[in-house]
C-alpha atoms as a PDB file:
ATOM      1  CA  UNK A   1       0.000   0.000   0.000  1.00  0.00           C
ATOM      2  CA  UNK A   2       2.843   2.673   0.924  1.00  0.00           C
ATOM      3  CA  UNK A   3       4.074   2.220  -2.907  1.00  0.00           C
ATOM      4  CA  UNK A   4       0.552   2.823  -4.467  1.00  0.00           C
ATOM      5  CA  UNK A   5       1.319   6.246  -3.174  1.00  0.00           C
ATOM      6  CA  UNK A   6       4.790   7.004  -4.544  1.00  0.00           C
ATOM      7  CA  UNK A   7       3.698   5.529  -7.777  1.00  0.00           C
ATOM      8  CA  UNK A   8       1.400   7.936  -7.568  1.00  0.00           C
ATOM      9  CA  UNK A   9       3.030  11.005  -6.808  1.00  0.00           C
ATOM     10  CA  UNK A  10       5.204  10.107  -9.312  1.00  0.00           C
ATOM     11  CA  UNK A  11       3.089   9.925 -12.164  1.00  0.00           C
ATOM     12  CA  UNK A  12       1.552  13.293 -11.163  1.00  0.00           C
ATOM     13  CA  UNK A  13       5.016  14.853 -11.202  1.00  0.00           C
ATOM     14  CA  UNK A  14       5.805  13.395 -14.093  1.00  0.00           C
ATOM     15  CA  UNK A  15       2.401  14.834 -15.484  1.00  0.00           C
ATOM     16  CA  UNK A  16       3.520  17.936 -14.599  1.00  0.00           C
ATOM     17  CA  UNK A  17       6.688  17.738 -16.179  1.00  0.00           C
ATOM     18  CA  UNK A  18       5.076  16.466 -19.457  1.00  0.00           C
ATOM     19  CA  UNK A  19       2.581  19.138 -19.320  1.00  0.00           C
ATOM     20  CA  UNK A  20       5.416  22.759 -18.750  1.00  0.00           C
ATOM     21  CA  UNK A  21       7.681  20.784 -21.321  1.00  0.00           C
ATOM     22  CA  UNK A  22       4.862  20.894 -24.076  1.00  0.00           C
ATOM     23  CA  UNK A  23       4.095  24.210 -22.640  1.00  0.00           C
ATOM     24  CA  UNK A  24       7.492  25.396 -23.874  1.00  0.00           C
ATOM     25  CA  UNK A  25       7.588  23.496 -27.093  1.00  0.00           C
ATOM     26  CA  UNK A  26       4.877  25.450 -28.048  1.00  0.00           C
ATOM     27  CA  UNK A  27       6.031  29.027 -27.086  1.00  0.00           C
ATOM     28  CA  UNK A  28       7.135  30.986 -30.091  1.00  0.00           C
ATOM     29  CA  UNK A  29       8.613  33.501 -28.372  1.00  0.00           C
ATOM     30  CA  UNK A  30      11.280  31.582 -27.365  1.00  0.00           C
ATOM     31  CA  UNK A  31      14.789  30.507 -29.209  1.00  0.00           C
ATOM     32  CA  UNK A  32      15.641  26.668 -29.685  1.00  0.00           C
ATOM     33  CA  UNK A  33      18.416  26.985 -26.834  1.00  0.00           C
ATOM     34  CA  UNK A  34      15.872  28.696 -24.653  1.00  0.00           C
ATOM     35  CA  UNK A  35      13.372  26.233 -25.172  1.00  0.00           C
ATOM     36  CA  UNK A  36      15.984  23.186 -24.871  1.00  0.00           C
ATOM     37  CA  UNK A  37      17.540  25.408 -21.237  1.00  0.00           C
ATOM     38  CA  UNK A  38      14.470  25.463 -19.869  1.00  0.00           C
ATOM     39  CA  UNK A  39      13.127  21.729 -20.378  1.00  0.00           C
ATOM     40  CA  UNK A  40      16.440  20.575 -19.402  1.00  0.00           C
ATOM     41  CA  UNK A  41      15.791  22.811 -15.711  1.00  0.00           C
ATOM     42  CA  UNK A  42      12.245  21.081 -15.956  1.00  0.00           C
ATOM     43  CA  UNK A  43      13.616  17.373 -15.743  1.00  0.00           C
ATOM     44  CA  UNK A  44      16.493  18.687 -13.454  1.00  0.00           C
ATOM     45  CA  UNK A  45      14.313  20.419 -10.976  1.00  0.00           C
ATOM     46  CA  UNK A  46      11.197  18.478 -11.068  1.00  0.00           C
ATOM     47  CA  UNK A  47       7.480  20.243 -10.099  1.00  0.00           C
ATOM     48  CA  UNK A  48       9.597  23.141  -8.575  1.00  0.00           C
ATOM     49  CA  UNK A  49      10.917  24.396 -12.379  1.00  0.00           C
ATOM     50  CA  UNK A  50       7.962  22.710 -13.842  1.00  0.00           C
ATOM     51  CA  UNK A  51       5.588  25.428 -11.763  1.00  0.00           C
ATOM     52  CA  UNK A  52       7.921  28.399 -11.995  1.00  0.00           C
ATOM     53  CA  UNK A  53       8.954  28.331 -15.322  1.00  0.00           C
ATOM     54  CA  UNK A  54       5.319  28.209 -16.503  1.00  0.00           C
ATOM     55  CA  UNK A  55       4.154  30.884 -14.179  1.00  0.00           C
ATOM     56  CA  UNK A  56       7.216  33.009 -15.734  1.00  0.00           C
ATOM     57  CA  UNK A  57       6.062  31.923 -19.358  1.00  0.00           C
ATOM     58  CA  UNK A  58       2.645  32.632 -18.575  1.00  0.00           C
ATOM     59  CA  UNK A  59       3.402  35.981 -16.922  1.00  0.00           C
ATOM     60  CA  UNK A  60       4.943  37.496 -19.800  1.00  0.00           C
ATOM     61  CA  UNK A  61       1.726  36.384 -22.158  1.00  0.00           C
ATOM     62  CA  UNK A  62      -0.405  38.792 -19.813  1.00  0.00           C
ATOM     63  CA  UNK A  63      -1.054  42.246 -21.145  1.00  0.00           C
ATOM     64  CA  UNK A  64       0.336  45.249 -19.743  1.00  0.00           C
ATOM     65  CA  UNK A  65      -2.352  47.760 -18.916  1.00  0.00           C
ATOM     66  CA  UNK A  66      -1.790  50.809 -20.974  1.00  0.00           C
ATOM     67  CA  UNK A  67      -1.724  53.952 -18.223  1.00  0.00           C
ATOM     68  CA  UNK A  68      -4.652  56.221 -18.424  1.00  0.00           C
ATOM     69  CA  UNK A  69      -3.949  60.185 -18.903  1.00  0.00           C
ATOM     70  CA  UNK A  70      -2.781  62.218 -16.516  1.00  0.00           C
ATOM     71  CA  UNK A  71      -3.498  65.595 -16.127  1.00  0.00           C
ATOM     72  CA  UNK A  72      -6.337  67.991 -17.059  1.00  0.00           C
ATOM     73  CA  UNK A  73      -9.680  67.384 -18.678  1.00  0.00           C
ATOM     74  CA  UNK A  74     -13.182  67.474 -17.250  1.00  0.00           C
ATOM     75  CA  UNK A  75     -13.976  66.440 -13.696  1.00  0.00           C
ATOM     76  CA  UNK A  76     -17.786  65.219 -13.819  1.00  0.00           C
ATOM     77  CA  UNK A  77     -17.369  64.574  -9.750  1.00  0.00           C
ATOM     78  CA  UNK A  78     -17.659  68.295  -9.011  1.00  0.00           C
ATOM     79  CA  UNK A  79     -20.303  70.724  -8.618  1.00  0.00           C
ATOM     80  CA  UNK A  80     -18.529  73.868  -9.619  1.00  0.00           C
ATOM     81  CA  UNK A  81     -20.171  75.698 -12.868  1.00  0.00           C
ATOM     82  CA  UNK A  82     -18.132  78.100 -14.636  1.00  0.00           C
ATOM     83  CA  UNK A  83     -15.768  79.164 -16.963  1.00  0.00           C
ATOM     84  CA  UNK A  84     -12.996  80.336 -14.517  1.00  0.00           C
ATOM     85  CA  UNK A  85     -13.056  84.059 -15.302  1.00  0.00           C
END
């Protein structure tokens, strides 16, 4: 019974591994060596560079918010009527 469970932890790290390799295989953005570095760290480092690599991968997919103005321009928030005069 105590090997049922290492069997299974294995398979779910390998799993994991499997998954973030294809994960980089995929990615366009990145050069062969990059892609071949990073799979490499995947097997070396198993789940830890599996999780982290992905979450770096998948960080730099996210778009940046552009930043709104700054400055002048209309304030409908305020009661004040005029034309400053």
């Amino acid at each position: 019974m105590e090997f049922n469970y290492w069997y299974i932890t294995l398979a779910i790290i390998i799993l994991i591994n499997l998954a973030a390799s294809i994960y980089l295989v995929k990615r366009d953005d990145l050069e062969q060596f990059q892609k071949v570095a990073q799979i490499i760290l995947v097997w070396l480092i198993p789940l830890v560079a599996a999780v982290g690599l992905w979450a770096f991968n998948r960080s730099q997919d996210m778009p940046v918010s552009s930043s709104k103005s700054f400055g002048g321009g209309v304030n409908k928030n305020t009661d004040i009527t005029g034309t400053g005069d």
